[in-house]
Protein backbone atom coordinates (compact mmCIF):
# COMPACT_ATOMS: atom_id res chain seq x y z
CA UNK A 1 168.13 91.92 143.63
CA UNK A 2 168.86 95.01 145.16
CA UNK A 3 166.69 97.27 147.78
CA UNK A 4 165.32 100.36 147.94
CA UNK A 5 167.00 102.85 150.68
CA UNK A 6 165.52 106.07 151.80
CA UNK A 7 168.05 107.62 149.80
CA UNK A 8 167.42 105.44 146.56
CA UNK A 9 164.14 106.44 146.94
CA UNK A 10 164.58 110.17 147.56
CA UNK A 11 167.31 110.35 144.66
CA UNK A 12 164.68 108.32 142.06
CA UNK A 13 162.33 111.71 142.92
CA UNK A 14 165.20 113.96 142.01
CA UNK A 15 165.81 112.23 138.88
CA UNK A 16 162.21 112.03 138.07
CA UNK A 17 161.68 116.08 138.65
CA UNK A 18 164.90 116.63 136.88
CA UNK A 19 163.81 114.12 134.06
CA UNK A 20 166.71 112.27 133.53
CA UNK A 21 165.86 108.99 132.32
CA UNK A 22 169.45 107.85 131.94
CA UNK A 23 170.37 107.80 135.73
CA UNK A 24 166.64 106.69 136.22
CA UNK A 25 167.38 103.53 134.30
CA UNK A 26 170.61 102.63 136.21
CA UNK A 27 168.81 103.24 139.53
CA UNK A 28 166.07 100.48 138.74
CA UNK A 29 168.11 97.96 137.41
CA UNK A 30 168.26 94.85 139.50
CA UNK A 31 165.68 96.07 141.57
CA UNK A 32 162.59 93.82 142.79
CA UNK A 33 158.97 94.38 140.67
CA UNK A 34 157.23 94.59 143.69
CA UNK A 35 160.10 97.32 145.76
CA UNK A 36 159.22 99.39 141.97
CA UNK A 37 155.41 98.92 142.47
CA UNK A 38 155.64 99.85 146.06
CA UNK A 39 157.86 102.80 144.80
CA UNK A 40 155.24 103.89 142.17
CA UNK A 41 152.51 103.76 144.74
CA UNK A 42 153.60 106.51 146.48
CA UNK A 43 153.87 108.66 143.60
CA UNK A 44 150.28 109.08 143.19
CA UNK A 45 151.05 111.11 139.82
CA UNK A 46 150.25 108.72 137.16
CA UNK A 47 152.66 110.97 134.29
CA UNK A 48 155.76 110.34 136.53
CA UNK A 49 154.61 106.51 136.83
CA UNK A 50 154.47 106.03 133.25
CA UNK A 51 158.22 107.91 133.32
CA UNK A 52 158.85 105.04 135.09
CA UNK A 53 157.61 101.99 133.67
CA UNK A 54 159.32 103.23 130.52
CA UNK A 55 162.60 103.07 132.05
CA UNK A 56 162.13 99.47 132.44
CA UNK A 57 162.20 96.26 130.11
CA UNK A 58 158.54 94.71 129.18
CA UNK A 59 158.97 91.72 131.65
CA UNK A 60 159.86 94.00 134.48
CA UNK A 61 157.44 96.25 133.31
CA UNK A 62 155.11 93.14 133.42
CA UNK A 63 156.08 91.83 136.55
CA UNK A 64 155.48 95.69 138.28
CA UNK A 65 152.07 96.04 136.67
CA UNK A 66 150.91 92.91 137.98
CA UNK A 67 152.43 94.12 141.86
CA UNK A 68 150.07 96.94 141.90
CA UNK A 69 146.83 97.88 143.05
CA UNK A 70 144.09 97.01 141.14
CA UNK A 71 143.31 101.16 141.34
CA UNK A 72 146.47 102.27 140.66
CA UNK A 73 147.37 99.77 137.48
CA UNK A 74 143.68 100.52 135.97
CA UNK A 75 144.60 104.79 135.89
CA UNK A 76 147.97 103.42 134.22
CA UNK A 77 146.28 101.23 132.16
CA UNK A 78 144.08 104.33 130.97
CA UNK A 79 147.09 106.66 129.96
CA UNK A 80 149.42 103.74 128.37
CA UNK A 81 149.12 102.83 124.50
CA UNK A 82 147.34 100.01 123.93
CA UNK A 83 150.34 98.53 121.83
CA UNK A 84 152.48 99.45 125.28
CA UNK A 85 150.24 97.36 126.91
CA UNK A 86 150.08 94.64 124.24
CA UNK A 87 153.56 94.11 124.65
CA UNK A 88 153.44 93.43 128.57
CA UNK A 89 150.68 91.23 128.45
CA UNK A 90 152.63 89.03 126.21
CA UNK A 91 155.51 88.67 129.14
CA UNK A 92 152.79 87.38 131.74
CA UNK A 93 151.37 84.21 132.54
CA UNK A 94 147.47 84.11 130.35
CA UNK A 95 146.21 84.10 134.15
CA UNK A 96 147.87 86.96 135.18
CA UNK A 97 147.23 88.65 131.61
CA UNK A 98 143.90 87.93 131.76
CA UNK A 99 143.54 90.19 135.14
CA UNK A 100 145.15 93.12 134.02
CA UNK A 101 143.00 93.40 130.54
CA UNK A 102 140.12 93.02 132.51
CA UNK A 103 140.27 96.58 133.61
CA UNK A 104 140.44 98.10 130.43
CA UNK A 105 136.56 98.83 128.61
CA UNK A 106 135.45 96.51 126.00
CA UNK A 107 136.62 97.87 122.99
CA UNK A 108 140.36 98.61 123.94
CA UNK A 109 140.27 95.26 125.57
CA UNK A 110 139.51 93.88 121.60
CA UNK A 111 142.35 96.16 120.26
CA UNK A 112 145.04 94.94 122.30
CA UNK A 113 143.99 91.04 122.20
CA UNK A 114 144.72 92.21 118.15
CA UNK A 115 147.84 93.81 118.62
CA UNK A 116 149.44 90.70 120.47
CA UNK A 117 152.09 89.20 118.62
CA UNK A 118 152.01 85.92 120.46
CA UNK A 119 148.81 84.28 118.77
CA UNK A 120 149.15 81.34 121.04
CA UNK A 121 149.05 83.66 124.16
CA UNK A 122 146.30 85.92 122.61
CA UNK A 123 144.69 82.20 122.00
CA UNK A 124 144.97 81.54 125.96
CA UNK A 125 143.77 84.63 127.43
CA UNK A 126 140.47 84.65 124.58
CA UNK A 127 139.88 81.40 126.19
CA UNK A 128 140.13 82.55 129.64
CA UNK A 129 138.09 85.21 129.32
CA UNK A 130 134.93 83.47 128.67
CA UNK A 131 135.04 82.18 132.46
CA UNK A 132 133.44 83.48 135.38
CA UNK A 133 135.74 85.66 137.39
CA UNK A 134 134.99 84.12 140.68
CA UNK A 135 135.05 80.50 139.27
CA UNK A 136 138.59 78.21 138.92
CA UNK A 137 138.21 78.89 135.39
CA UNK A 138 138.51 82.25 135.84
CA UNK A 139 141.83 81.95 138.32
CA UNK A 140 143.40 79.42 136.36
CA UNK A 141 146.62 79.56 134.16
CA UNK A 142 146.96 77.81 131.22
CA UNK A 143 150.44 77.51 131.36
CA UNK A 144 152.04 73.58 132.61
CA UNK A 145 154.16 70.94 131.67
CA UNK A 146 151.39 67.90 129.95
CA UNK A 147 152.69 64.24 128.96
CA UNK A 148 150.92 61.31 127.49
CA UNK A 149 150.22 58.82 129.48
CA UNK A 150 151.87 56.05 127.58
CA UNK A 151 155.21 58.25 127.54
CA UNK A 152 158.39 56.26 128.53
CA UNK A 153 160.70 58.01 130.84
CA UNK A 154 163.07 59.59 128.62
CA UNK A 155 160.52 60.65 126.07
CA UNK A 156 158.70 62.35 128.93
CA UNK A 157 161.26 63.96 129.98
CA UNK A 158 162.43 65.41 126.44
CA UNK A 159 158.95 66.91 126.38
CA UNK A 160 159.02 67.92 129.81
CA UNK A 161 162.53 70.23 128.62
CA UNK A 162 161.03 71.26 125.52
CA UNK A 163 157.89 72.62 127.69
CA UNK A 164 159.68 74.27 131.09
CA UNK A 165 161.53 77.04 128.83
CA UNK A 166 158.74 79.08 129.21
CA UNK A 167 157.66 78.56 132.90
CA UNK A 168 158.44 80.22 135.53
CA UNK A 169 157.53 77.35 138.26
CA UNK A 170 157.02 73.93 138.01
CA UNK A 171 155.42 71.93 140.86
CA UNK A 172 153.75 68.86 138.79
CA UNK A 173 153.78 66.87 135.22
CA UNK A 174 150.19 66.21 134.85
CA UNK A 175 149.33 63.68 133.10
CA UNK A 176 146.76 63.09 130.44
CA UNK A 177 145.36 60.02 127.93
CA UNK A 178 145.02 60.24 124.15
CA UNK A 179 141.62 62.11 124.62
CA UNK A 180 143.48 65.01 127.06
CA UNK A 181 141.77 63.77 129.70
CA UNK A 182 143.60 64.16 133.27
CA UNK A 183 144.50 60.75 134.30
CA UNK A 184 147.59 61.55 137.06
CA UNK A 185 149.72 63.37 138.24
CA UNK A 186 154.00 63.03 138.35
CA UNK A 187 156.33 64.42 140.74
CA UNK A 188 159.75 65.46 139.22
CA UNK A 189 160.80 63.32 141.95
CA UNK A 190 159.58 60.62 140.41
CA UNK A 191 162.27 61.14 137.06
CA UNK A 192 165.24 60.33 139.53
CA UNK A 193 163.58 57.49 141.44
CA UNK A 194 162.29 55.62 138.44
CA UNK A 195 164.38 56.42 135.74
CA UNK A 196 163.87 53.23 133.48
CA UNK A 197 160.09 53.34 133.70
CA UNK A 198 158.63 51.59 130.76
CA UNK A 199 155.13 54.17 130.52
CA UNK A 200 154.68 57.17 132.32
CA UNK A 201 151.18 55.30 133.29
CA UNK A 202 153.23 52.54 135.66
CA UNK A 203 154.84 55.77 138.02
CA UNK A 204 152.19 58.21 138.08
CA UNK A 205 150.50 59.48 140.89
CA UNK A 206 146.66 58.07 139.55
CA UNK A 207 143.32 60.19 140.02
CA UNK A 208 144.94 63.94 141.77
CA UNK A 209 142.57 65.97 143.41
CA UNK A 210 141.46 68.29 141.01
CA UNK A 211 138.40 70.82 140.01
CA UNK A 212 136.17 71.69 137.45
CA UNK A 213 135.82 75.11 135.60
CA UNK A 214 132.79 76.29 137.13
CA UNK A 215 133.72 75.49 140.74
CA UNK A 216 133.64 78.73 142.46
CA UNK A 217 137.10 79.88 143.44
CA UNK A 218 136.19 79.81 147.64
CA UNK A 219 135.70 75.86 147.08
CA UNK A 220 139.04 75.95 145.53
CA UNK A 221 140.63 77.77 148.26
CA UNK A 222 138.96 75.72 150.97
CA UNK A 223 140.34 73.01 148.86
CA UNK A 224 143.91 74.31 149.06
CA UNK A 225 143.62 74.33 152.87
CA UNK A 226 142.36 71.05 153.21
CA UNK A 227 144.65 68.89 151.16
CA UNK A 228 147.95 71.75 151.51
CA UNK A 229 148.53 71.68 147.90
CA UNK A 230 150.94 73.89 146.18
CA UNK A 231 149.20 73.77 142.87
CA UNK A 232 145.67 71.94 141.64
CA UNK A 233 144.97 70.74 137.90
CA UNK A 234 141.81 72.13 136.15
CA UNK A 235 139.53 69.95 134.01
CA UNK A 236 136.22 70.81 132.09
CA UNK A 237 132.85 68.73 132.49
CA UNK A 238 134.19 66.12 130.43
CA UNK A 239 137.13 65.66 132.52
CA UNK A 240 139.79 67.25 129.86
CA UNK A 241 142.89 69.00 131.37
CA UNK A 242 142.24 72.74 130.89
CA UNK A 243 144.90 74.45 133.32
CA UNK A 244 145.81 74.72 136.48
CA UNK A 245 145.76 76.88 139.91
CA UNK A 246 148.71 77.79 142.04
CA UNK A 247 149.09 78.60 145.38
CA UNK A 248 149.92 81.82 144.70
CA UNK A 249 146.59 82.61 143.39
CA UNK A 250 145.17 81.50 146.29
CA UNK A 251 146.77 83.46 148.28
CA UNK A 252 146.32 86.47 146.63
CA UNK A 253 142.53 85.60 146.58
CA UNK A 254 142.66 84.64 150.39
CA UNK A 255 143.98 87.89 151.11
CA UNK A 256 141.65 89.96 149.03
CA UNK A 257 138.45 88.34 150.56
CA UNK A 258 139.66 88.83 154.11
CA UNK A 259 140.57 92.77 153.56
CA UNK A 260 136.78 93.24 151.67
CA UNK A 261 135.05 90.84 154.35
CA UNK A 262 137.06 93.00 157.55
CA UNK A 263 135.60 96.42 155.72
CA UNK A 264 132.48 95.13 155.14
CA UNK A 265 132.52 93.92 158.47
CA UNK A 266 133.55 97.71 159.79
CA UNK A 267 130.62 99.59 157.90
CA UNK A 268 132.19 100.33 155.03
CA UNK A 269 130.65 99.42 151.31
CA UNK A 270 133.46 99.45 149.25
CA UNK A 271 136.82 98.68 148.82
CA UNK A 272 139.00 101.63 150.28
CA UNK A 273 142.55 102.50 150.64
CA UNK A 274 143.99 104.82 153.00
CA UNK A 275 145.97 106.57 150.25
CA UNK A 276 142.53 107.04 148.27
CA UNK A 277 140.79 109.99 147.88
CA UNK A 278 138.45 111.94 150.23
CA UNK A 279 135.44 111.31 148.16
CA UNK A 280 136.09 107.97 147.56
CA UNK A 281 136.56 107.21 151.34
CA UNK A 282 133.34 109.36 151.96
CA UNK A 283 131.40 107.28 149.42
CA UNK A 284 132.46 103.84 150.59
CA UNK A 285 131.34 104.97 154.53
CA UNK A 286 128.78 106.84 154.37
CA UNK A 287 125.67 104.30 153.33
CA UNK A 288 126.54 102.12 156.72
CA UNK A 289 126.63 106.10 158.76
CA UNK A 290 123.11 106.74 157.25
CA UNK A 291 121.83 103.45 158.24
CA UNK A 292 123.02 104.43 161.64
CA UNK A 293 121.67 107.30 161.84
CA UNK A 294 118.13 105.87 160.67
CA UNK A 295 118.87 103.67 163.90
CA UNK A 296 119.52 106.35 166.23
CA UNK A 297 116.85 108.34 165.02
CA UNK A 298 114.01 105.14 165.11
CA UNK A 299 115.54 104.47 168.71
CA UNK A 300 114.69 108.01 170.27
CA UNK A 301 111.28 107.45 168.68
CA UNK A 302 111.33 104.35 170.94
CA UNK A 303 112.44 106.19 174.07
CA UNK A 304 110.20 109.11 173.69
CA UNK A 305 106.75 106.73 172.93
CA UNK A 306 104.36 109.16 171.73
CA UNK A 307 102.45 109.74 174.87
CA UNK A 308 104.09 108.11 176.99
CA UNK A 309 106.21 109.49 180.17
CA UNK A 310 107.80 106.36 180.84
CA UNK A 311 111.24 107.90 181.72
CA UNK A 312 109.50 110.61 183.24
CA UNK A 313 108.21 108.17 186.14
CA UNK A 314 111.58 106.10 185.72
CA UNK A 315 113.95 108.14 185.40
CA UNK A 316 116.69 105.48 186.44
CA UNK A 317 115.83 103.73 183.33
CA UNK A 318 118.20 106.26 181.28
CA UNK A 319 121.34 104.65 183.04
CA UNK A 320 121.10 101.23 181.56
CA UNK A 321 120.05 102.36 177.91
CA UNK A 322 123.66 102.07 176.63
CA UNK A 323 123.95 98.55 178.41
CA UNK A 324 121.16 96.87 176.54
CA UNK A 325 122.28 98.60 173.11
CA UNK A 326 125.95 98.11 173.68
CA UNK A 327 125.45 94.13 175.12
CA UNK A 328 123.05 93.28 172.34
CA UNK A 329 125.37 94.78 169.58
CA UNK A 330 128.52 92.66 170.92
CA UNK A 331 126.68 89.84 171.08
CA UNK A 332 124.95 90.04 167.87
CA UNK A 333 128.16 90.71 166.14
CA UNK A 334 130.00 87.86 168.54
CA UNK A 335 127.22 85.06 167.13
CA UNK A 336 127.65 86.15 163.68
CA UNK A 337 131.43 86.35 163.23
CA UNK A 338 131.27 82.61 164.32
CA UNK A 339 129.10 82.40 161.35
CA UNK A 340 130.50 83.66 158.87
CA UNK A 341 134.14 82.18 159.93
CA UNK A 342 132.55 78.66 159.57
CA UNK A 343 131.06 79.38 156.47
CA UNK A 344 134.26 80.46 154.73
CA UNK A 345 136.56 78.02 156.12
CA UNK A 346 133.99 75.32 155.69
CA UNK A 347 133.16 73.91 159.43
CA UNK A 348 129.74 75.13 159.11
CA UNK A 349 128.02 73.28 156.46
CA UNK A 350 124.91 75.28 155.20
CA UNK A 351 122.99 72.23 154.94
CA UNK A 352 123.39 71.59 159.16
CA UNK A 353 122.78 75.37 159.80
CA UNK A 354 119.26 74.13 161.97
CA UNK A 355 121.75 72.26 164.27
CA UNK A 356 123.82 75.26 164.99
CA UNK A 357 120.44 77.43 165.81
CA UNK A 358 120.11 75.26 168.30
CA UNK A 359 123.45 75.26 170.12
CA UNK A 360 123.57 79.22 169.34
CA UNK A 361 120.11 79.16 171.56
CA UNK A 362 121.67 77.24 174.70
CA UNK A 363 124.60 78.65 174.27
CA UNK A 364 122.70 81.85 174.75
CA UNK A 365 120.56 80.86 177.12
CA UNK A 366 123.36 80.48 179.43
CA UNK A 367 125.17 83.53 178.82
CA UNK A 368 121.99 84.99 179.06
CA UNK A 369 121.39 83.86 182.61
CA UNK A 370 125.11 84.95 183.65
CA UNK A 371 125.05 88.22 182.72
CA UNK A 372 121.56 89.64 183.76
CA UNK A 373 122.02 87.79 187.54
CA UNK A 374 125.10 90.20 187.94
CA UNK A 375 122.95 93.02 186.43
CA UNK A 376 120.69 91.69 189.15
CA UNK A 377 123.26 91.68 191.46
CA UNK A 378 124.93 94.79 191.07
CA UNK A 379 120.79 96.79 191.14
CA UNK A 380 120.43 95.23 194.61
CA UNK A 381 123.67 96.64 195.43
CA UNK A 382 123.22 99.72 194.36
CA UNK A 383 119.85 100.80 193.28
CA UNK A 384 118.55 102.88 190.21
CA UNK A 385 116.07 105.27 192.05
CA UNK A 386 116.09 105.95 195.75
CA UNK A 387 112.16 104.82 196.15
CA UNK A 388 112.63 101.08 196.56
CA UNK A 389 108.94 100.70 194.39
CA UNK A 390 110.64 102.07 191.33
CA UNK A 391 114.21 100.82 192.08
CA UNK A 392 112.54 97.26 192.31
CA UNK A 393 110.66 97.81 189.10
CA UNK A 394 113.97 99.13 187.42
CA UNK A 395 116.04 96.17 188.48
CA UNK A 396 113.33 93.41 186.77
CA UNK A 397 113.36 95.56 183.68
CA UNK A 398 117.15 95.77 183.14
CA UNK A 399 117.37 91.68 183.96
CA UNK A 400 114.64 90.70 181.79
CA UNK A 401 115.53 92.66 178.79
CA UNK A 402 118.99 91.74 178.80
CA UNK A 403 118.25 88.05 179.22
CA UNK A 404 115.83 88.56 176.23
CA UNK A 405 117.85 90.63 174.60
CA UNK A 406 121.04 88.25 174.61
CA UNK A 407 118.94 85.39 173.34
CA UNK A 408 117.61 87.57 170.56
CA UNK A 409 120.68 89.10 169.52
CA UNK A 410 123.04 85.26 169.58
CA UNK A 411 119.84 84.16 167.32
CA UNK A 412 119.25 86.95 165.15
CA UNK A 413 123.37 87.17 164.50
CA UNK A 414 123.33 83.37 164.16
CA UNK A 415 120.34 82.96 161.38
CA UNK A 416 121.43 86.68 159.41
CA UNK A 417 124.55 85.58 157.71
CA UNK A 418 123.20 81.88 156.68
CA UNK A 419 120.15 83.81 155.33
CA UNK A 420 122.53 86.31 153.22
CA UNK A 421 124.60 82.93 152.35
CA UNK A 422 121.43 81.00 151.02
CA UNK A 423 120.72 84.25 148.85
CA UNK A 424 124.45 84.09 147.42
CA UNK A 425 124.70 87.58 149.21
CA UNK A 426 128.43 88.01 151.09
CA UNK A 427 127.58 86.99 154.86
CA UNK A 428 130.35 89.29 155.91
CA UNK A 429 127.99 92.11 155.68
CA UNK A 430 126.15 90.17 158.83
CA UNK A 431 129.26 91.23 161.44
CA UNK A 432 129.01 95.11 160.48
CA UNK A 433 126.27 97.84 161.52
CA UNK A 434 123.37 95.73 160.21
CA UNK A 435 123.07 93.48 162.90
CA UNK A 436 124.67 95.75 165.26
CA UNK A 437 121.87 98.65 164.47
CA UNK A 438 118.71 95.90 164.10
CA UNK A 439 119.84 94.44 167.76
CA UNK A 440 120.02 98.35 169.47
CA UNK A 441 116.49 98.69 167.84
CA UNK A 442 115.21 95.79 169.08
CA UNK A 443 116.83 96.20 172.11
CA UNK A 444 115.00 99.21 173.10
CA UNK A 445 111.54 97.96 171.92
CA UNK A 446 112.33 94.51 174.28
CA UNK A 447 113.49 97.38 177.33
CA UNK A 448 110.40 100.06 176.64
CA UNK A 449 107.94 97.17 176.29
CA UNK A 450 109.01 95.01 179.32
CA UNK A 451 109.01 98.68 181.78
CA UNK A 452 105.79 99.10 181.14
CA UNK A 453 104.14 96.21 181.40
CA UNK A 454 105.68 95.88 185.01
CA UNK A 455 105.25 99.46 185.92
CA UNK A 456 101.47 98.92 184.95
CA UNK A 457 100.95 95.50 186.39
CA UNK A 458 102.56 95.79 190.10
CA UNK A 459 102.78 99.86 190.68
CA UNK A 460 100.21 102.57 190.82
CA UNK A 461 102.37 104.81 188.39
CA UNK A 462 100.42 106.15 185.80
CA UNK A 463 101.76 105.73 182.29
């Protein structure tokens, strides 16, 4: 297939302004669904999209629809016919199908299931609808290539032709008894090295890994990882073959949860775009700013202590404020990426989470120790406050709360996500502003605290 040039691309936006739907339709032919998606993207203007799309066949039309942005497809979803749309879903896979009606509001999603010609794809995406989004049911395509068991070779492989017609890729012959329970799996390697098999039972790969409906789809990727499959047969509680997962899917999944876990890891709520609008941007970062901002604001209530004149007597004090923030936000954040990478790519069972507490608290500890003695250091070098009284009392303040501070922080950042994970909350939320703002907070209340205890116990300051 052909690709887009700048001046492809600049002459489709002629055409399209010009309206001339002939030359548009030579221009796209041959050309990749996902260089068309791409190219519809940055249109923006959904009326010269849907110019587009109709310039195209349904199973390129399909095929583009699929490409694009779950935001983008759903405001062309919302301006096409719902017999339009009939007619695409019936050129995709029931998985992919199944994603795209998804979008549309329950009663057009009824119309369109009615206005599919296909019954036995109308059948398929009905069924996949009743499962769980974020489960394998809900990823799964019921499209594959299924033989009996007690197949010979060349029967099996007369089904096998009379099945492939309609797929796209092929990566196993599963394998199934008289009940349509999954018994095996076979290789289409297996055809040309054991042509005169009696049963398809004798050659078969026995007992394939495999997963149930309701196994929920970051089990299935961690699953795909493990094993490097290419594609995984479904089965329901009962054990009977009900589709399968591709790689693909997974990838596609894989790629999704890291771009929502790295925003929600950034401070921002919601899925975001950079070609979105302004108030959607505003929307999806402004809850994490306002939690900020409650942080900023509770910390100068910290610093300014009611009565107290704390900075007042030490005013050196003010120099290492951002140092005690800034270290325990970095190391909260530090302890809780760890986290929340071992819970998603499965080193860190849930169940063992006590055990890594307690290497989280050594491994503190020593970190801990290293970084306040060259705070230590670096105040004997070169003091706070020019009366040695106060520079002394400055110097043990600054070391203490940073060595409590660290240990806090590589605990707190530790024990936050497997909290959110026991509550089925997303643990990614653990390596943005919340832990960084709770850790500045506490921070200051460990710093404040710790001054004045030693500027009461060994000076004559009054507080």
């Amino acid at each position: 297939m052909k690709e887009f040039t700048p001046t492809h691309i600049d002459a489709l936006k002629q055409l399209i302004e010009s309206g001339n739907e002939e030359q548009l339709r030579e221009l796209l032919t041959n050309r990749h669904p996902a260089d068309i998606a791409e190219f519809l993207a940055d249109l923006h203007d959904v009326d010269d999209q849907l110019l587009i799309l109709r310039q195209l066949d349904d199973e390129t039309a399909a095929d583009v629809l699929i490409e694009l942005d779950e935001d983008e497809r759903h405001d062309l979803l919302e301006k096409m016919p719902n017999e339009s749309i009939a007619r695409k879903l019936e050129q995709m896979d029931a998985d992919d199908a199944v994603d795209v009606i998804q979008e549309l509001d329950e009663e057009d999603r009824e119309d369109v299931i009615k206005r599919i010609d296909d019954v036995e794809q109308a059948g398929d995406i009905v069924d996949l609808l009743q499962y769980d989004e974020d489960t394998a049911g809900g990823h799964m395509s019921t499209e594959m290539i299924v033989v009996n068991e007690n197949m010979s070779m060349p029967d099996c492989i007369k089904a096998m032709r009379a099945q492939a017609e309609d797929m796209d890729e092929i990566y196993n012959i599963y394998v199934v008894d008289d009940d349509n329970r999954l018994r095996g799996i076979f290789p289409l390697k297996t055809t040309i090295t054991n042509p005169s098999a009696s049963k398809i039972k004798h050659v078969m790969e026995p007992d394939p890994i495999s997963v149930r409906t309701d196994t929920p789809i970051e089990d299935v990727a961690l699953d795909f990882e493990k094993y490097d499959l290419v594609a995984m047969p479904v089965v329901d509680s009962i054990g009977r073959l009900v589709g399968r997962i591709t790689v693909d899917d997974i990838m596609d999944l894989v790629r999704e949860q890291s771009e929502r876990d790295y925003q929600l890891a950034s401070g921002i709520a919601r899925d975001i775009e950079t070609d979105d609008s302004i108030f959607k941007q505003v929307k999806a970062r402004l809850p994490w700013l306002f939690i900020g901002l409650v942080g900023g604001i509770l910390n100068a209530l910290i610093l300014d202590g009611g009565d107290s004149n704390l900075l007042a007597v030490l005013p050196g004090m003010a120099l290492f404020i951002p140092l005690i923030g800034g270290t325990g936000g970095n190391v909260g954040t530090q302890s809780s990426a760890i986290v929340v990478q071992g819970l998603a790519n499965g080193s860190l069972d849930i169940k063992r989470a006590g055990r890594h507490l307690i290497k989280e608290f050594f491994t503190a500890m020593l970190n801990a120790l290293i970084i306040s003695a060259l705070v230590f250091v670096y105040n004997l070098i070169i003091p706070a406050d020019d009366v040695v009284e106060k520079a002394r009392v400055i110097t043990m303040a600054v070391t203490l709360s940073l060595f409590c501070v660290i240990i806090f922080a590589s605990v707190f950042g530790s024990l936050v996500p497997i909290i959110l994970e026991k509550l089925k909350i997303d643990p990614a939320i653990a390596t943005g502003p919340f832990v960084t703002v709770t850790n500045d907070i506490v921070g200051m209340i460990i710093y404040m605290v710790l001054s004045t205890w030693l500027i009461t116990t060994f000076t004559n300051y009054p507080i």
